[in-house]
N, C-alpha and C. Protein backbone atom coordinates (compact mmCIF):
# COMPACT_ATOMS: atom_id res chain seq x y z
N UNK A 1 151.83 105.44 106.75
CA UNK A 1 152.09 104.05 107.08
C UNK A 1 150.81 103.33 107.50
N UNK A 2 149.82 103.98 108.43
CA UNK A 2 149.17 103.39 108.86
C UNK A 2 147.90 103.81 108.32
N UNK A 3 147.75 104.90 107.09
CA UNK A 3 146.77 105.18 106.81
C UNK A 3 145.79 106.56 107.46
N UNK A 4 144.92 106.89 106.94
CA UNK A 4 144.14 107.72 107.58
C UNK A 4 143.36 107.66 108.95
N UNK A 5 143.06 108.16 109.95
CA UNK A 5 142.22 107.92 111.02
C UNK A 5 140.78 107.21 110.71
N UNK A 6 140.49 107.43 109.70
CA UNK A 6 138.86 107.29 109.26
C UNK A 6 139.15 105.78 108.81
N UNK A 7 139.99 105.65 108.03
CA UNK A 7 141.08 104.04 107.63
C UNK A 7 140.84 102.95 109.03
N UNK A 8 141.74 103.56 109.94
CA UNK A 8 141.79 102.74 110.75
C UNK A 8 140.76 102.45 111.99
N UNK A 9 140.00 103.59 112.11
CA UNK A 9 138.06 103.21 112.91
C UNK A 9 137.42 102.44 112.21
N UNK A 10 137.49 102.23 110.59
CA UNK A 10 136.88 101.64 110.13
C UNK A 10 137.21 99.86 110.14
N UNK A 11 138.73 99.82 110.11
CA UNK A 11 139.65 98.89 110.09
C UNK A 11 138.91 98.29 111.73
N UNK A 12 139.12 99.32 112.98
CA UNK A 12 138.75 98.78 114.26
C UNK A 12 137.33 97.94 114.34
N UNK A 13 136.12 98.65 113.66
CA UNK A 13 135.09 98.44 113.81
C UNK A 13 134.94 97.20 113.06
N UNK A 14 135.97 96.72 112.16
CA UNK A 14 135.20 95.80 111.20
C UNK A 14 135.54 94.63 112.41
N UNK A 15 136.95 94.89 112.58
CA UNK A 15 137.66 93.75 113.35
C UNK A 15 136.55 93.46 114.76
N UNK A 16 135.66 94.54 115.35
CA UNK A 16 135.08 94.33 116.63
C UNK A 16 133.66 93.23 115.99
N UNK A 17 133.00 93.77 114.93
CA UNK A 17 132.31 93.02 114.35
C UNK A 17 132.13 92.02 113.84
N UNK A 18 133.52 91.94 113.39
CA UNK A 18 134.23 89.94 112.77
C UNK A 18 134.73 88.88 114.07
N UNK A 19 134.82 89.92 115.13
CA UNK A 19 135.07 88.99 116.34
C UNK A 19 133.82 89.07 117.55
N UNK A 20 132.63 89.83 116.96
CA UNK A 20 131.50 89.44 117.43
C UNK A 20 130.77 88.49 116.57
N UNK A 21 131.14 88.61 115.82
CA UNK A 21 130.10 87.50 114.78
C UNK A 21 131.09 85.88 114.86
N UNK A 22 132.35 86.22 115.33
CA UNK A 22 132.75 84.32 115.53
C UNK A 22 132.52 83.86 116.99
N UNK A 23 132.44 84.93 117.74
CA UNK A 23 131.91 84.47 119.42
C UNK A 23 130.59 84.37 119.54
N UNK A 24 129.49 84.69 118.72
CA UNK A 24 127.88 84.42 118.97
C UNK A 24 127.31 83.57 118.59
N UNK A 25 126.56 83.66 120.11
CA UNK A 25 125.37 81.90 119.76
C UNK A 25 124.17 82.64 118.23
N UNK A 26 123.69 81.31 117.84
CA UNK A 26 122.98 81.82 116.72
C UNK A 26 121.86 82.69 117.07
N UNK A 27 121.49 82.81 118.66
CA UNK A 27 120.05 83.92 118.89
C UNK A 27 121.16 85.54 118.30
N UNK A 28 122.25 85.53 118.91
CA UNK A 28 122.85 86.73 119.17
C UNK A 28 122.87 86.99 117.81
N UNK A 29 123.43 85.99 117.03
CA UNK A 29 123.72 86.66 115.44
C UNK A 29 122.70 87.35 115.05
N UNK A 30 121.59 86.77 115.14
CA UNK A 30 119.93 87.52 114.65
C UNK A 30 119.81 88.88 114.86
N UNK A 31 120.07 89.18 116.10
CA UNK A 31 119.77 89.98 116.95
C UNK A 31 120.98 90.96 116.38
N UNK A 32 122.01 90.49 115.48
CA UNK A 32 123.24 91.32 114.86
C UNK A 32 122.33 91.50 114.23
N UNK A 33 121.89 90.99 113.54
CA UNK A 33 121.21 90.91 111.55
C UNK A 33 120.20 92.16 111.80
N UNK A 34 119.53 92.15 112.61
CA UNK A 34 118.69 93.12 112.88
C UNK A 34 118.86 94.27 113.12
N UNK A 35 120.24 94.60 113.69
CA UNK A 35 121.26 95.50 114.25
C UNK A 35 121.55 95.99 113.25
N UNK A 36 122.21 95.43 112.26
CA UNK A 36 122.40 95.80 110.98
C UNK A 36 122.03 96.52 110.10
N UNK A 37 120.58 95.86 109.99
CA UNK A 37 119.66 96.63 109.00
C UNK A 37 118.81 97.45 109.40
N UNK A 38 119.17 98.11 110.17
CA UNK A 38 117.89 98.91 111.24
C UNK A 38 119.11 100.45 110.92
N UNK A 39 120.44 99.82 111.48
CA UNK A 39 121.33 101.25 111.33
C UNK A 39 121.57 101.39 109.94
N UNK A 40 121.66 100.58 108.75
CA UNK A 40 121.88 100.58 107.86
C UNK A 40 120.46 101.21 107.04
N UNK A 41 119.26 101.76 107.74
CA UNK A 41 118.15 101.96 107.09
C UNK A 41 118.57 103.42 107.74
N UNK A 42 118.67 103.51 108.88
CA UNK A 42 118.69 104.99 109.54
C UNK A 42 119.84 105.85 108.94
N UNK A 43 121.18 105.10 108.66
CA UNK A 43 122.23 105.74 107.69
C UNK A 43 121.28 106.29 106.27
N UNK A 44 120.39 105.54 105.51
CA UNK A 44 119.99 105.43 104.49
C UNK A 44 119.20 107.40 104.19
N UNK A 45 118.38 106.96 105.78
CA UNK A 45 117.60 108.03 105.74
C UNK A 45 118.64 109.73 106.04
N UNK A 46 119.80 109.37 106.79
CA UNK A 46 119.99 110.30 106.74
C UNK A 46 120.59 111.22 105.49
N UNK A 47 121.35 110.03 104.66
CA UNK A 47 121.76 110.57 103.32
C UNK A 47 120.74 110.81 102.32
N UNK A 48 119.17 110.53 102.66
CA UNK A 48 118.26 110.92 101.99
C UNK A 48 117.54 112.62 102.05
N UNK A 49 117.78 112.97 103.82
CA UNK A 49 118.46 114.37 104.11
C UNK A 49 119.35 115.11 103.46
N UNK A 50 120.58 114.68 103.02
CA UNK A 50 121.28 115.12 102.73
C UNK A 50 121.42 115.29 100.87
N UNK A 51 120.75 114.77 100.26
CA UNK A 51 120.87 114.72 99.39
C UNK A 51 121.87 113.38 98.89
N UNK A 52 122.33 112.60 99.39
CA UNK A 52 123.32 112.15 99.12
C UNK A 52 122.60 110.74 98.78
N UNK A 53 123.02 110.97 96.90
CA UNK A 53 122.41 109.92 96.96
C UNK A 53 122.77 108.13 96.48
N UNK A 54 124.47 108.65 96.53
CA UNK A 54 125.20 107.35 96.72
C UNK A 54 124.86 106.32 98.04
N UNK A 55 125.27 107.41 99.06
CA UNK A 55 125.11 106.47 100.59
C UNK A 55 123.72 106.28 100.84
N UNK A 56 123.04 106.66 100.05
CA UNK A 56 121.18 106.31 100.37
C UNK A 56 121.50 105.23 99.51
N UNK A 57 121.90 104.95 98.51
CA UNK A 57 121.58 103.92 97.45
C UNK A 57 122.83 102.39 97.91
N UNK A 58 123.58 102.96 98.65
CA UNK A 58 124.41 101.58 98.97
C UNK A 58 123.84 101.19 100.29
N UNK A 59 122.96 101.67 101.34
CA UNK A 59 122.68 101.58 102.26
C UNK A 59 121.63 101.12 102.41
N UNK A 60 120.74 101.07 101.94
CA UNK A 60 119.70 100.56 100.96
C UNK A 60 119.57 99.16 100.44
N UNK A 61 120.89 99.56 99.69
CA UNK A 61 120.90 98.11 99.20
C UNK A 61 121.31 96.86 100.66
N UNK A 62 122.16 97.72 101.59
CA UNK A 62 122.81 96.80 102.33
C UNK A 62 121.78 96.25 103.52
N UNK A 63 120.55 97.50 103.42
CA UNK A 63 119.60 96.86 104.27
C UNK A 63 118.95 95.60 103.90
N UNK A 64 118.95 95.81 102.41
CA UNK A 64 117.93 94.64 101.91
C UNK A 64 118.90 93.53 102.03
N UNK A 65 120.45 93.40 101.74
CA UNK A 65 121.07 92.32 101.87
C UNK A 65 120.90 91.68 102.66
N UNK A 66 120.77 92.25 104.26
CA UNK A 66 120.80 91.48 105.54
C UNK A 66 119.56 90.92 105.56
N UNK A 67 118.37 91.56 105.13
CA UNK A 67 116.71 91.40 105.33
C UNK A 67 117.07 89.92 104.62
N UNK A 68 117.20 89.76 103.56
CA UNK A 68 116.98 88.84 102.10
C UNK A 68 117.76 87.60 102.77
N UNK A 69 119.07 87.92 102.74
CA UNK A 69 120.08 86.93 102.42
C UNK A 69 120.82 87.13 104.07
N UNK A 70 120.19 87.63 105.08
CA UNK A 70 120.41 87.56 106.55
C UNK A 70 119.57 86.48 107.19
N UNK A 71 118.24 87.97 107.21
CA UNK A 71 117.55 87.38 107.73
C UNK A 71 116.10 86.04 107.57
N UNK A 72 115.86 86.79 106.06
CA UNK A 72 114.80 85.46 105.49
C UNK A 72 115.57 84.14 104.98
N UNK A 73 116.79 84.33 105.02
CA UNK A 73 117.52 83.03 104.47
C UNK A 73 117.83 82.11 105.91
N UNK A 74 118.01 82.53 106.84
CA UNK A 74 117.90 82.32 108.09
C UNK A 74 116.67 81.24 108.90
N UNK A 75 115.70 81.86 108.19
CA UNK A 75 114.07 80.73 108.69
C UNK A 75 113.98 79.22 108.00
N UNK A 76 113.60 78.80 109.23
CA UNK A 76 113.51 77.36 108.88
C UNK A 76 112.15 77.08 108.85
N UNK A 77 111.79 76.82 107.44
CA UNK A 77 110.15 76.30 106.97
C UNK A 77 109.45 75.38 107.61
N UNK A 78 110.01 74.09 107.89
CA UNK A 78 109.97 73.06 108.47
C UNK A 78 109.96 73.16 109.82
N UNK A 79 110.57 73.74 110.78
CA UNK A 79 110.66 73.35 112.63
C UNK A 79 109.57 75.25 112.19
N UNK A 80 109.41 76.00 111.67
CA UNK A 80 108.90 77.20 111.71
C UNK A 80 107.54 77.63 111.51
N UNK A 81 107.25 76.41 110.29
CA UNK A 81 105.61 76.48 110.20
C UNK A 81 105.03 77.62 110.01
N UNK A 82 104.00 78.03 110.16
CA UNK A 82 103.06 78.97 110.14
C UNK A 82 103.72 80.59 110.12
N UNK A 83 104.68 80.19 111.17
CA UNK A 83 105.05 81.83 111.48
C UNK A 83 106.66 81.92 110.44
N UNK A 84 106.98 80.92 109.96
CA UNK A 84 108.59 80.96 109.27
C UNK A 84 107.95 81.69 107.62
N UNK A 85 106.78 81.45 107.37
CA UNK A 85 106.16 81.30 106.07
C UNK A 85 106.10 83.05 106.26
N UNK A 86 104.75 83.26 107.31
CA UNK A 86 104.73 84.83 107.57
C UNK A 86 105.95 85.31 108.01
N UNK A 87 106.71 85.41 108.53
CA UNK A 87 108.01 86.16 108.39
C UNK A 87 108.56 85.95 106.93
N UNK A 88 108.72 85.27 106.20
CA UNK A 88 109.09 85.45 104.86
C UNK A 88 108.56 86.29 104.10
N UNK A 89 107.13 86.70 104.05
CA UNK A 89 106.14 87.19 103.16
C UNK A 89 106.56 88.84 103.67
N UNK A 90 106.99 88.70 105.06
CA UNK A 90 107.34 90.26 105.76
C UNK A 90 108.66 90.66 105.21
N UNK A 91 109.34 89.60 104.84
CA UNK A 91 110.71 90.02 104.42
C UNK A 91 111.17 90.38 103.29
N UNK A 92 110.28 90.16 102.26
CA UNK A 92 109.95 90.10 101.06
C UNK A 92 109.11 91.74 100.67
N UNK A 93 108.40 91.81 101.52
CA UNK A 93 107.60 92.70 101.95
C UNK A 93 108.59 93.98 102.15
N UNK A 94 109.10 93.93 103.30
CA UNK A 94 110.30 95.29 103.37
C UNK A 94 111.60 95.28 102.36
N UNK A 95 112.02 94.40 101.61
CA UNK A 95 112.59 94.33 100.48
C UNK A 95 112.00 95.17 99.29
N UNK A 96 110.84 95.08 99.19
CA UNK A 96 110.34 95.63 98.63
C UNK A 96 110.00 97.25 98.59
N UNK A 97 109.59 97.21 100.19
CA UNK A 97 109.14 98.77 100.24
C UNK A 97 110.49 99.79 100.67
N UNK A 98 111.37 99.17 101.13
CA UNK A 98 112.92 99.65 100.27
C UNK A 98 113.62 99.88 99.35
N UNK A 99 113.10 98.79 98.12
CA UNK A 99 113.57 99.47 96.84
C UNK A 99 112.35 100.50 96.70
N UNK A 100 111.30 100.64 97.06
CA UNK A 100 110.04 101.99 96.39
C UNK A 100 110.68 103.33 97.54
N UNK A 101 111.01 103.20 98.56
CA UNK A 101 112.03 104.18 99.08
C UNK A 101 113.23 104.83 98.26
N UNK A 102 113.97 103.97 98.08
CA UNK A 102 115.19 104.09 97.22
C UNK A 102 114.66 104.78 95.86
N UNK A 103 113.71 104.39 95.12
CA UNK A 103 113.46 104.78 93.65
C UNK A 103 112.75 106.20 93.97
N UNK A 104 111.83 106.08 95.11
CA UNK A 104 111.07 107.33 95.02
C UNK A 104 111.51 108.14 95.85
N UNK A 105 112.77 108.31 96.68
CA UNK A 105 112.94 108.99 98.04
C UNK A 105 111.81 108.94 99.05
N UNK A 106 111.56 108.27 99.37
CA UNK A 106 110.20 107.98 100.16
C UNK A 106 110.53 107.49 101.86
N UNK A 107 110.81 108.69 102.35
CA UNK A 107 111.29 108.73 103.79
C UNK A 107 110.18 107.56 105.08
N UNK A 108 109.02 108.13 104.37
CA UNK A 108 108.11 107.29 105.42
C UNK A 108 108.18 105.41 104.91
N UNK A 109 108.39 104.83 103.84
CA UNK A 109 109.06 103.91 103.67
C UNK A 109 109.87 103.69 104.54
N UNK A 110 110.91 104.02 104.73
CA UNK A 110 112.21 104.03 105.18
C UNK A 110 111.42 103.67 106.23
N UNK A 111 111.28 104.44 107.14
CA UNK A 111 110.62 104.66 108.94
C UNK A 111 109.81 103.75 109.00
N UNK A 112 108.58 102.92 107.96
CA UNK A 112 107.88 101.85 108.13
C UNK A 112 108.73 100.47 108.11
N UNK A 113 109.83 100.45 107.38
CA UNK A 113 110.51 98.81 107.81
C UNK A 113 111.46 99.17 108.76
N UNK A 114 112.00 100.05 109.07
CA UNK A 114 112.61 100.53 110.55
C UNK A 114 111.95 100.04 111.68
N UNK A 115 110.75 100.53 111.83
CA UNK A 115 109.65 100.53 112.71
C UNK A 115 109.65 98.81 112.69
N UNK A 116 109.09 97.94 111.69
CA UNK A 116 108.80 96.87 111.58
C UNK A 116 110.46 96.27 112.15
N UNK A 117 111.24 96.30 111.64
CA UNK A 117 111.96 95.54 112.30
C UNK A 117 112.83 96.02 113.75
N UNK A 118 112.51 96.89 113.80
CA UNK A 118 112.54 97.03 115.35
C UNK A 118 111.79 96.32 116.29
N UNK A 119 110.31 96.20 115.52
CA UNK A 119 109.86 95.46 116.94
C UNK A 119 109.98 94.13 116.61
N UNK A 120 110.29 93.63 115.70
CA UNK A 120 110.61 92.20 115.21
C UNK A 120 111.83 91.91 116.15
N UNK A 121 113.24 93.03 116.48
CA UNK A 121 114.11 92.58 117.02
C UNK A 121 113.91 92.61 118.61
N UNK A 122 112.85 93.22 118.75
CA UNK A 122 112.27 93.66 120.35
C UNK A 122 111.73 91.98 120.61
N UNK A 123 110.76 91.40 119.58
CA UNK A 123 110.19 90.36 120.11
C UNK A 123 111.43 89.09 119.85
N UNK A 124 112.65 89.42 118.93
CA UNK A 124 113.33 88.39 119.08
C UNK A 124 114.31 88.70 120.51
N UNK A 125 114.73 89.74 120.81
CA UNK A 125 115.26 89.68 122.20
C UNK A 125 114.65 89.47 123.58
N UNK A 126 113.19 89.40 123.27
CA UNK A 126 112.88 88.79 124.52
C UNK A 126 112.77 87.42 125.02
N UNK A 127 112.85 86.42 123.57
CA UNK A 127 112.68 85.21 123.71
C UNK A 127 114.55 84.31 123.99
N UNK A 128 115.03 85.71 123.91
CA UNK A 128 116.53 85.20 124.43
C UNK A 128 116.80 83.74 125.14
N UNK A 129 117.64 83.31 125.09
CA UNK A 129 117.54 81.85 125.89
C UNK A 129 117.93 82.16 127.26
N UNK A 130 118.81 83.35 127.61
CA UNK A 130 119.45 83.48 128.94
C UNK A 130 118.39 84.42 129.70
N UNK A 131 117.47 85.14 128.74
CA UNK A 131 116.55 85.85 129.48
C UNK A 131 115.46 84.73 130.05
N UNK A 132 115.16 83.68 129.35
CA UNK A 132 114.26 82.69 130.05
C UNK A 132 115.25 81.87 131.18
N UNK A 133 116.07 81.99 131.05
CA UNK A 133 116.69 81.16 132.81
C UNK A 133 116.80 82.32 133.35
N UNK A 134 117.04 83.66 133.22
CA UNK A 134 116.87 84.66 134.28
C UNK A 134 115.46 85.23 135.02
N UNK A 135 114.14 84.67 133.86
CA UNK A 135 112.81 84.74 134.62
C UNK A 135 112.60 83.77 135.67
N UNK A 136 113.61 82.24 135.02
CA UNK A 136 113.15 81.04 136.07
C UNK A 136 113.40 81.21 137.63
């Protein structure tokens, strides 16, 4: 009736995620997007362990979705200037060295846009808006 256990965690998780993504201010969403593609790179790598090379290749792809069409679709050229341009060229950039991961199994790939957007999400959570009224 209700399906498999694995069915319905998955069913839970989507629902916790579809009702975090309609309650967040737009810093928080980012800070999802990043969330996203960071576990969605570390899933990647582990099915690259495993041999497995469906969930490396959909995981993969799903990193680059959020990167592409998350997060570089996200920057505003105009109020962003200088740094909206270089974050694009970065995003473009790990798009890239994700599909040469994906084609070549290339683990340290993987771990270099991990790395990169980790601290990308490190420097976007510090500029939080509630963390600057909690320094004031």
């Amino acid at each position: 009736m209700f399906g498999s256990s694995s069915n319905r965690a998955s069913a839970y998780a989507k629902v916790g995620v579809e009702t975090g993504v309609s309650t967040a201010d737009p810093h928080k969403l980012i800070l999802m997007l990043f969330d996203g593609a960071i576990l969605s790179i570390a899933t990647a790598a582990a099915a690259m362990e495993r041999n497995d090379i469906s969930t490396k290749g959909q995981s993969i792809s799903k990193a680059i979705e959020i990167i592409v069409n998350g997060l570089k679709a996200s920057l505003d050229p105009v109020s962003g200037g200088e740094l909206a341009g270089r974050l694009d060229a970065l995003y473009v950039y790990m798009g890239e060295r994700l599909l040469y991961a994906n084609l070549h199994n290339n683990r340290a790939a993987l771990d270099e846009v991990r790395n990169l957007l980790a601290t990308l999400r490190e420097a976007w959570a510090g500029i939080a808006p509630d963390a600057a009224t909690a320094a004031a």
